[in-house]
N, C-alpha and C. Protein backbone atom coordinates (compact mmCIF):
# COMPACT_ATOMS: atom_id res chain seq x y z
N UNK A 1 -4.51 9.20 -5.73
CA UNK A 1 -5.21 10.38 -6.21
C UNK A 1 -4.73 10.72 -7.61
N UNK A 2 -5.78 11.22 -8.37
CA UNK A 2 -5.48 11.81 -9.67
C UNK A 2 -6.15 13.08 -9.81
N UNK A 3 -5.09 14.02 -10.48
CA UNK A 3 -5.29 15.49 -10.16
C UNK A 3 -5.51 15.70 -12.01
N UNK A 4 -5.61 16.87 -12.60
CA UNK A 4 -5.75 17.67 -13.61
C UNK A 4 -5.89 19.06 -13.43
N UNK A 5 -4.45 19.67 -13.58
CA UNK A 5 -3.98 21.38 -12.56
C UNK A 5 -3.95 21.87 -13.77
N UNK A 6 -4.68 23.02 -14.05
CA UNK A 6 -5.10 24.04 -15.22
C UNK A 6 -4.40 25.20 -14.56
N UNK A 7 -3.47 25.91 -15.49
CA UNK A 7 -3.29 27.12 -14.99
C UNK A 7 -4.30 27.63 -15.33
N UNK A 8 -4.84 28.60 -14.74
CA UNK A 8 -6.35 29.43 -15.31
C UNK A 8 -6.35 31.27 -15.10
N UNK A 9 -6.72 31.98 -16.03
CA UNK A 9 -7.05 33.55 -15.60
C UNK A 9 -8.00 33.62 -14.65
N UNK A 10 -8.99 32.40 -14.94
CA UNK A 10 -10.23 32.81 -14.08
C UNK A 10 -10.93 31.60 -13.83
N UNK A 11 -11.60 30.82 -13.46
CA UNK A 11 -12.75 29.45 -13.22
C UNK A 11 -13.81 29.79 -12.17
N UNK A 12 -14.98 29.18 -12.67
CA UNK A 12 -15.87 28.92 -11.49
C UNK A 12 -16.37 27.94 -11.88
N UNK A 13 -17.68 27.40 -10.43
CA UNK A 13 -18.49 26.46 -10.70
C UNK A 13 -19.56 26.75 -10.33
N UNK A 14 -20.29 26.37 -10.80
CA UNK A 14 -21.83 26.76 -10.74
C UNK A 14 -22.69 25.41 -10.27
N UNK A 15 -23.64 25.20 -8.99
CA UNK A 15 -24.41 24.29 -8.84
C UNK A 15 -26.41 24.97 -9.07
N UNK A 16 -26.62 24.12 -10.08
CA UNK A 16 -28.47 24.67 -9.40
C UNK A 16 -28.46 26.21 -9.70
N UNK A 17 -27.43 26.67 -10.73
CA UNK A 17 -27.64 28.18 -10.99
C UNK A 17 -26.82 29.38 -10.13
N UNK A 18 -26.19 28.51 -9.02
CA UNK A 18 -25.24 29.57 -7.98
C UNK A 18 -23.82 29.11 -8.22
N UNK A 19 -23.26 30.36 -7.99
CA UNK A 19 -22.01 30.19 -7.69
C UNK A 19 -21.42 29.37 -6.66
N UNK A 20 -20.63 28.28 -7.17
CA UNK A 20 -20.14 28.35 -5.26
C UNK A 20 -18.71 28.14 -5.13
N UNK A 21 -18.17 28.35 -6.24
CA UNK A 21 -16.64 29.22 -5.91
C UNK A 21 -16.71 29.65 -7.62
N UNK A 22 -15.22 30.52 -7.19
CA UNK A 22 -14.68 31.60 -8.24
C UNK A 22 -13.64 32.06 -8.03
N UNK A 23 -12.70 31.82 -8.97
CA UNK A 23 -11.19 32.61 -8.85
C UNK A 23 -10.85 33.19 -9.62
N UNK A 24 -10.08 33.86 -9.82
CA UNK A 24 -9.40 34.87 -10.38
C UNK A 24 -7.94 33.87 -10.91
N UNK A 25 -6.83 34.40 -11.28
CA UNK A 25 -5.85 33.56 -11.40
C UNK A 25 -5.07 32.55 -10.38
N UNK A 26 -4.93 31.48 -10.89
CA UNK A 26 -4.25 30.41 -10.50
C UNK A 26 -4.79 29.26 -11.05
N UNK A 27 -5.09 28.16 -10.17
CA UNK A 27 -5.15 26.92 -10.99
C UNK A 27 -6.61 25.95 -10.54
N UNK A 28 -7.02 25.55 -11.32
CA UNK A 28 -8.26 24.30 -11.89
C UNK A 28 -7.79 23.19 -11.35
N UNK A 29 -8.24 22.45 -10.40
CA UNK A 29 -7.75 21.23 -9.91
C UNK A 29 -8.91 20.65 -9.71
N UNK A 30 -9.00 19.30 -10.75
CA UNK A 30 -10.26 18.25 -10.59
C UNK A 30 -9.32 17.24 -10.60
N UNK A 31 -9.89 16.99 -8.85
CA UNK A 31 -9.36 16.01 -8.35
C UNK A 31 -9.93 14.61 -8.32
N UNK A 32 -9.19 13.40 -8.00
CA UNK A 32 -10.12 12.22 -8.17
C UNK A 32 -9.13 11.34 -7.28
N UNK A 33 -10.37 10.59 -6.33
CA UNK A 33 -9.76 10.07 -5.27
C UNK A 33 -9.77 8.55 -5.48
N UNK A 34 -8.89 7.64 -5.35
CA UNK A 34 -9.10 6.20 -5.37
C UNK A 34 -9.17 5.09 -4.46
N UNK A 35 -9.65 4.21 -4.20
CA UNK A 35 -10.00 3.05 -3.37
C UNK A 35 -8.57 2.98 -2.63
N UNK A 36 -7.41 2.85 -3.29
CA UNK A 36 -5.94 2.95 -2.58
C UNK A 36 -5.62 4.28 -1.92
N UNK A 37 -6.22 5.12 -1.77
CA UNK A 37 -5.79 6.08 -1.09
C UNK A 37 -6.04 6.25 0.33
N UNK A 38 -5.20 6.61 1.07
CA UNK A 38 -5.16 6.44 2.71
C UNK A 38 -4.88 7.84 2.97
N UNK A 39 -5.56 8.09 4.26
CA UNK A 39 -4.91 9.51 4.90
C UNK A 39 -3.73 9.77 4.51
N UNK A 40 -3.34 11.22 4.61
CA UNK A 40 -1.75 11.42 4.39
C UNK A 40 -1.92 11.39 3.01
N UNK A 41 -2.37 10.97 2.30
CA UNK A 41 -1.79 11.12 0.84
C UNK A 41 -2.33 12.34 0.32
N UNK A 42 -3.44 12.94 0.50
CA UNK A 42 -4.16 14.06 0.14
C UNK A 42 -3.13 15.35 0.75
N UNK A 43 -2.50 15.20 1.82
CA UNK A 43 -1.74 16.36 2.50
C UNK A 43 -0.44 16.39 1.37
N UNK A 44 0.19 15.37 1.38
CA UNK A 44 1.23 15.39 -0.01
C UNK A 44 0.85 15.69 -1.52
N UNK A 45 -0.13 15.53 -1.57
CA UNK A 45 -0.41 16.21 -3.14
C UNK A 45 -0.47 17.01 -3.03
N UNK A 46 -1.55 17.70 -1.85
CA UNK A 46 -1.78 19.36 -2.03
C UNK A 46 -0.46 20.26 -2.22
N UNK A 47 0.42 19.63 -1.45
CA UNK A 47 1.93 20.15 -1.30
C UNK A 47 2.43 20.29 -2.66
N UNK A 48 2.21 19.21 -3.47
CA UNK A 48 2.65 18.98 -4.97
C UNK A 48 1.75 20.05 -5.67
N UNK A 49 0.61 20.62 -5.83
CA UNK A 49 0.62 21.36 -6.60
C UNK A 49 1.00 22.58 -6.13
N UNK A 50 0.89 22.97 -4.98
CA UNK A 50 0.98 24.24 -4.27
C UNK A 50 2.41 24.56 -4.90
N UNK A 51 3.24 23.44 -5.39
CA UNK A 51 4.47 24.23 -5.50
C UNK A 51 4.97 23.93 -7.12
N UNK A 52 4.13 23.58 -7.75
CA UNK A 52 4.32 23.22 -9.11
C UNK A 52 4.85 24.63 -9.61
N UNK A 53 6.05 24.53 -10.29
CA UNK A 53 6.64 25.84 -10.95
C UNK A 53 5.90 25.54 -12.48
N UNK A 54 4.83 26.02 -12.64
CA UNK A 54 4.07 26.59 -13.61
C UNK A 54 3.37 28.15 -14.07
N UNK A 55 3.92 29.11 -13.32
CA UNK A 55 3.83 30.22 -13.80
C UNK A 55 4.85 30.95 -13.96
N UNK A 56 5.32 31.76 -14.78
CA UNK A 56 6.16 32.59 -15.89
C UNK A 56 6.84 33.61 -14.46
N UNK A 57 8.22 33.18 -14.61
CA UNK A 57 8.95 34.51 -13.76
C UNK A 57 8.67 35.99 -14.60
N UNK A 58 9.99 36.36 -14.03
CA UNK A 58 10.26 37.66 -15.02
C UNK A 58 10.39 37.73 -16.56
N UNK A 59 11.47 36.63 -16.80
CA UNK A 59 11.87 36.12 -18.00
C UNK A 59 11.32 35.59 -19.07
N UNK A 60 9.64 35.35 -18.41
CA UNK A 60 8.28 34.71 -19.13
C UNK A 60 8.76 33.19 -19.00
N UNK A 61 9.62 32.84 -18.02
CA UNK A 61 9.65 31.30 -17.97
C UNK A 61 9.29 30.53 -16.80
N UNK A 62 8.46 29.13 -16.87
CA UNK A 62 7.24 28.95 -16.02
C UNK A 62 8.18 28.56 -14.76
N UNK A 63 8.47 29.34 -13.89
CA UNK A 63 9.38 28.88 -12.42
C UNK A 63 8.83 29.39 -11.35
N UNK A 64 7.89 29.78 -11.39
CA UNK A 64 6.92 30.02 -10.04
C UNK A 64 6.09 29.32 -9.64
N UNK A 65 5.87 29.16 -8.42
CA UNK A 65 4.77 28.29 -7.66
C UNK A 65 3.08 28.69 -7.38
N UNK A 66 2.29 28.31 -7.30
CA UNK A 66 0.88 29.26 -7.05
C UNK A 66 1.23 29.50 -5.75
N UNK A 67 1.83 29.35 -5.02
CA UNK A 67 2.04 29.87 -3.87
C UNK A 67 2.90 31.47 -3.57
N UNK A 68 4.10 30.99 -4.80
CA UNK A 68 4.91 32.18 -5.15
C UNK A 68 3.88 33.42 -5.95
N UNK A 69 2.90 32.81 -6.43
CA UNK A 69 2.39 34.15 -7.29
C UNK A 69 1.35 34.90 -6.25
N UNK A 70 1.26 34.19 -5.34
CA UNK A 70 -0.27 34.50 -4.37
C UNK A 70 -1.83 33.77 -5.06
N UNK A 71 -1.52 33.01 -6.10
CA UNK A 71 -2.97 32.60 -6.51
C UNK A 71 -4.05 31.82 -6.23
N UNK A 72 -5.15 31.70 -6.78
CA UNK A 72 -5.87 30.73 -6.07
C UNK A 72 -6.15 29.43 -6.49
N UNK A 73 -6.81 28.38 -5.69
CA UNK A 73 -7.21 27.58 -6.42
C UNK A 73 -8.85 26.82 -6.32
N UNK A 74 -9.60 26.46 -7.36
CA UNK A 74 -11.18 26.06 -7.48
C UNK A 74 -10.49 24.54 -7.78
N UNK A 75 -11.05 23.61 -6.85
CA UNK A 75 -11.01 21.93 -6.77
C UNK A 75 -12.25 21.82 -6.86
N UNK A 76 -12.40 20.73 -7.71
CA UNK A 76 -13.75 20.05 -7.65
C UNK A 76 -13.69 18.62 -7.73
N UNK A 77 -13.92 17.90 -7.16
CA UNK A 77 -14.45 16.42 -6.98
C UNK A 77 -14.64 15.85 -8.79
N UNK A 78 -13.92 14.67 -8.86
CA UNK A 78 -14.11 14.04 -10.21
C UNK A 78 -13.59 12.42 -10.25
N UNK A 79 -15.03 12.05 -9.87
CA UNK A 79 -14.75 10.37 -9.51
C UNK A 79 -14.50 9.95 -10.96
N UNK A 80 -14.62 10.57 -12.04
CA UNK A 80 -14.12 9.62 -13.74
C UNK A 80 -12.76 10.34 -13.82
N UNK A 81 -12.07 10.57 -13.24
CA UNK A 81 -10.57 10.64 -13.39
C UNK A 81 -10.41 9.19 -13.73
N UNK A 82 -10.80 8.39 -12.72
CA UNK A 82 -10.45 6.88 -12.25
C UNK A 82 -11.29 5.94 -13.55
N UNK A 83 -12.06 6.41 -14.76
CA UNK A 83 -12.56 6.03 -15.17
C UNK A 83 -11.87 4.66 -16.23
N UNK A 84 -12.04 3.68 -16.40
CA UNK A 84 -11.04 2.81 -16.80
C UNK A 84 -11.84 2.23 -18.69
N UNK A 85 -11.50 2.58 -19.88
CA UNK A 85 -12.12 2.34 -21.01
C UNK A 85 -11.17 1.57 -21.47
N UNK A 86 -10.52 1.09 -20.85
CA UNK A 86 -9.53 -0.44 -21.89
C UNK A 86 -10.46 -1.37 -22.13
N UNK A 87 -11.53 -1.69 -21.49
CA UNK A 87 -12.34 -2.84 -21.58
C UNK A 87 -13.97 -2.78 -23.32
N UNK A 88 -13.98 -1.28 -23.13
CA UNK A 88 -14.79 -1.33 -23.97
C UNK A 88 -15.34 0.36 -23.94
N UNK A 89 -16.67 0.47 -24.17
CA UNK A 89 -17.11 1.55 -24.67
C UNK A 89 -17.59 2.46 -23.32
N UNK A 90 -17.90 1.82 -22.37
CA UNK A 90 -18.23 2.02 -20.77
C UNK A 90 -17.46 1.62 -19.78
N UNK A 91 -16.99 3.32 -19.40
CA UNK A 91 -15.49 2.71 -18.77
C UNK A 91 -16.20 2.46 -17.04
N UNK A 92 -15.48 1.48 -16.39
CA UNK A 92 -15.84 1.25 -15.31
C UNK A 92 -15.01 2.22 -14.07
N UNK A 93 -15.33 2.25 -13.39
CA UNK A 93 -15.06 3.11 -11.99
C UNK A 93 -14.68 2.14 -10.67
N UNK A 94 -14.33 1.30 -11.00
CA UNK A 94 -13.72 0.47 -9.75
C UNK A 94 -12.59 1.08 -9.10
N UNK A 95 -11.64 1.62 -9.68
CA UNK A 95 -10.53 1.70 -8.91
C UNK A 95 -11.16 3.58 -7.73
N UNK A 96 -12.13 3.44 -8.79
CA UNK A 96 -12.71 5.38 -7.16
C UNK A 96 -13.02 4.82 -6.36
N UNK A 97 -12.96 5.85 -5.35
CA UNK A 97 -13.31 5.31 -4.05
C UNK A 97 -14.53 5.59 -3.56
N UNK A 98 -15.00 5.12 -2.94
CA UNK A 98 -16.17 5.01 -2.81
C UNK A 98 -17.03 6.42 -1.73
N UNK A 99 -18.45 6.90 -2.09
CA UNK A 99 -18.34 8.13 -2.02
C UNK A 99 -17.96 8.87 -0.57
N UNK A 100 -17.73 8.25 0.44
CA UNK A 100 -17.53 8.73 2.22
C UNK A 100 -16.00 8.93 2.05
N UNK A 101 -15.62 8.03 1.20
CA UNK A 101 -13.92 7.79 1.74
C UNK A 101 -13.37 8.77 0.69
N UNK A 102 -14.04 9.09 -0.31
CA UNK A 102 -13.61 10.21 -1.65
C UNK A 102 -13.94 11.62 -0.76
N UNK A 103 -14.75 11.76 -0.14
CA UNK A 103 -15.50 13.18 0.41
C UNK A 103 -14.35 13.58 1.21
N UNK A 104 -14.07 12.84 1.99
CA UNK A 104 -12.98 12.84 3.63
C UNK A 104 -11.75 13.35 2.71
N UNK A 105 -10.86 12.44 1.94
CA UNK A 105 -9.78 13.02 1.27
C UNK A 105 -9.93 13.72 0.37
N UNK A 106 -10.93 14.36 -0.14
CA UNK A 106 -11.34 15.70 -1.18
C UNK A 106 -11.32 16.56 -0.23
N UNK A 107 -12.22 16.78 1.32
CA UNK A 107 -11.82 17.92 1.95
C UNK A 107 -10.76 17.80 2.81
N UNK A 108 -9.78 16.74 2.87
CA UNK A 108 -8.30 16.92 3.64
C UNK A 108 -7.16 16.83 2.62
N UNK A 109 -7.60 17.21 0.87
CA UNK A 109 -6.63 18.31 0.29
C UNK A 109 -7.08 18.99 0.26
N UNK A 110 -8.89 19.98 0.38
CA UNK A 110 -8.81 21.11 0.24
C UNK A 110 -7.93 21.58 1.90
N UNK A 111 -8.60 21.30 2.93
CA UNK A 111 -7.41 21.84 4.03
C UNK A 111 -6.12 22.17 4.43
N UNK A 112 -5.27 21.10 3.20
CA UNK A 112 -4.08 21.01 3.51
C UNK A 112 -3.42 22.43 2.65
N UNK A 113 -4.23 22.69 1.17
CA UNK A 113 -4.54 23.89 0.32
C UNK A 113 -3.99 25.03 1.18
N UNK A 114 -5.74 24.83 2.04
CA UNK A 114 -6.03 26.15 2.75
C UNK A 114 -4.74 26.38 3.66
N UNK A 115 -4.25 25.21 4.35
CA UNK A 115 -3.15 25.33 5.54
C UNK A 115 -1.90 26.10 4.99
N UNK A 116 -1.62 25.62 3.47
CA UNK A 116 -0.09 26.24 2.92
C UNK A 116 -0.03 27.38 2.20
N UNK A 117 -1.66 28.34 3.08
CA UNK A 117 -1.94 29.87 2.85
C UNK A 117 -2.59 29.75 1.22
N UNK A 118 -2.77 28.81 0.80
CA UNK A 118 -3.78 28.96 -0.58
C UNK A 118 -5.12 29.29 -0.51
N UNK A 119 -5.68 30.54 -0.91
CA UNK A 119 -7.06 30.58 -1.14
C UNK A 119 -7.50 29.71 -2.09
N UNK A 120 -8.26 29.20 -1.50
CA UNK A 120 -9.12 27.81 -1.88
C UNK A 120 -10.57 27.86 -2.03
N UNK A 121 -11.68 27.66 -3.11
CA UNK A 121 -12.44 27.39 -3.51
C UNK A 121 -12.89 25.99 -4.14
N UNK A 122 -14.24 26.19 -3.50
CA UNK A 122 -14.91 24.23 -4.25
C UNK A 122 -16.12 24.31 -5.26
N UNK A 123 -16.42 23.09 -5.27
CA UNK A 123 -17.29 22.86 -5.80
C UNK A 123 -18.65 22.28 -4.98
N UNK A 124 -19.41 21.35 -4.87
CA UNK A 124 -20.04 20.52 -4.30
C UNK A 124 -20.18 19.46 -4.22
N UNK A 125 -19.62 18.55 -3.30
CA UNK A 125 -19.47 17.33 -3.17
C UNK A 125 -20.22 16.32 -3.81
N UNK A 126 -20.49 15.77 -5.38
CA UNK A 126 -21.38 14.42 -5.81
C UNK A 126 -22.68 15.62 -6.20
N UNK A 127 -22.16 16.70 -6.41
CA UNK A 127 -23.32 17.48 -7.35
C UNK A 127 -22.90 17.43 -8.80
N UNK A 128 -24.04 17.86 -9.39
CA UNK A 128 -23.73 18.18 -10.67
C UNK A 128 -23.22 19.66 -11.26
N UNK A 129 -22.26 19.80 -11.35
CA UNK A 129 -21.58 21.16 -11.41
C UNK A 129 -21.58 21.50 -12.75
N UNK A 130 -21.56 23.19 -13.11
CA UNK A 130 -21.04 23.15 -14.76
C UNK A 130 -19.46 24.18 -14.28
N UNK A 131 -19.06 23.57 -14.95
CA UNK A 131 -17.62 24.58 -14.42
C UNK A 131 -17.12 24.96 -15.85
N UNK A 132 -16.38 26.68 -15.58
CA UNK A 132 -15.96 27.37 -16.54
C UNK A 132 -14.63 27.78 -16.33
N UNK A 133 -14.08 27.55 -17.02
CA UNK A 133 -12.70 28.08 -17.03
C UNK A 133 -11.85 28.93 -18.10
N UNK A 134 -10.91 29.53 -17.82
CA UNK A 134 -9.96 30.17 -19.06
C UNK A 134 -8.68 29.70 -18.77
N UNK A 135 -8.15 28.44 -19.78
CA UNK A 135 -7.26 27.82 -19.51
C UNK A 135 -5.96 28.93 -19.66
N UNK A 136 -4.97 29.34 -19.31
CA UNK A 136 -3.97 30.65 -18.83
C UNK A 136 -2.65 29.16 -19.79
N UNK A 137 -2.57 30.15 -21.18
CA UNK A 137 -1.18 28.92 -21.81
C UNK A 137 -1.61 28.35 -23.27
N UNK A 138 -2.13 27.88 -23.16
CA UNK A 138 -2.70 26.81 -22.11
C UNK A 138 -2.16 25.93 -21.51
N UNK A 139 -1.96 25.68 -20.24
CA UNK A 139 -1.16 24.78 -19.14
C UNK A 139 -1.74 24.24 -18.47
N UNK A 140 -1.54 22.92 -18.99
CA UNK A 140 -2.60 21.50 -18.27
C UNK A 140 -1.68 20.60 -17.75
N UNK A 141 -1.36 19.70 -16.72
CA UNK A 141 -0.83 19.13 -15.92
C UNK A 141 -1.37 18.06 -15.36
N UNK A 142 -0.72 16.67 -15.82
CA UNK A 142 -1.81 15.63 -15.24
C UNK A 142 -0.75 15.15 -14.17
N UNK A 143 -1.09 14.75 -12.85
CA UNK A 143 -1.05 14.24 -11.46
C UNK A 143 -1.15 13.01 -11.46
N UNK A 144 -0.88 12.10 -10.79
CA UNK A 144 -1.03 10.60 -10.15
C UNK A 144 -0.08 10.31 -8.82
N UNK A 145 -0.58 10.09 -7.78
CA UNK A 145 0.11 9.96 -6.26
C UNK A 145 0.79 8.83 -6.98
N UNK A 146 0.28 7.79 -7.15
CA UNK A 146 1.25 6.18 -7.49
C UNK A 146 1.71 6.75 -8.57
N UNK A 147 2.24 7.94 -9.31
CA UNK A 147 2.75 8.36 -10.19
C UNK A 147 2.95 7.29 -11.47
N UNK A 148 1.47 7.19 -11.89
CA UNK A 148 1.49 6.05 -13.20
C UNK A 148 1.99 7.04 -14.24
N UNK A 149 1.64 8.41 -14.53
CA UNK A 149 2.11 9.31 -15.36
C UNK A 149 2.78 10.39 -15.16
């Protein structure tokens, strides 16, 4: 899995003109699932951001968890995480997974989210979304389960 965790004031996403999530503060997570990913791995990431010390204690220094602040989080599905442009001008998508096996572990990290008391918001599965955000920092955070980065 490859994540991209935005601290945010606020995000939504919009499908077809509706809302279909919206948060208030916490974090932007466009997630992206890969051909190597097996059950269980989606429950351990969620864990990983849920506890990412990226928001400001008292001291204004980033040592809190979105869990510690109470915040929320808007995930949305993003099979070009995996997008691969070493080859040329059109990057290929081999290493995503393919769309049943991306859907299943997109909603068993949003669950695992929801399980470790995170209010959790989505997007729509293989829609076309426009999503808005207010990056909070700005604090951007790139993810990899096989921790390439």
């Amino acid at each position: 899995m490859r994540a991209v965790v935005q601290r945010v004031s606020r995000a939504r996403v919009v499908v077809d003109g509706r809302v279909t999530g919206e948060i208030a503060a916490g974090v932007m997570v466009l997630l992206g699932v890969s051909r190597a990913d097996a059950a269980g791995t989606a429950a351990g990431f969620a864990e990983k951001v849920a506890h990412l010390r990226i928001f400001d204690d008292e001291q204004g220094k980033m040592n809190r968890s979105l869990i510690e602040t109470g915040g929320a989080a808007l995930v949305v599905s993003q099979f070009t995480l995996y997008g691969d442009a070493r080859g040329g001008r059109r990057p290929s998508y081999i290493e995503a997974a393919a769309p049943e096996a991306a859907k299943a572990l997109y909603e068993e990290f949003v669950a695992a989210l929801r399980g470790l008391g995170v209010r959790c918001e989505t997007g729509i599965f293989q829609a076309r979304m426009a999503v808005e955000l207010t990056n909070d920092g700005p604090v951007t955070i790139l993810l990899d389960s096989e921790k390439a980065f």
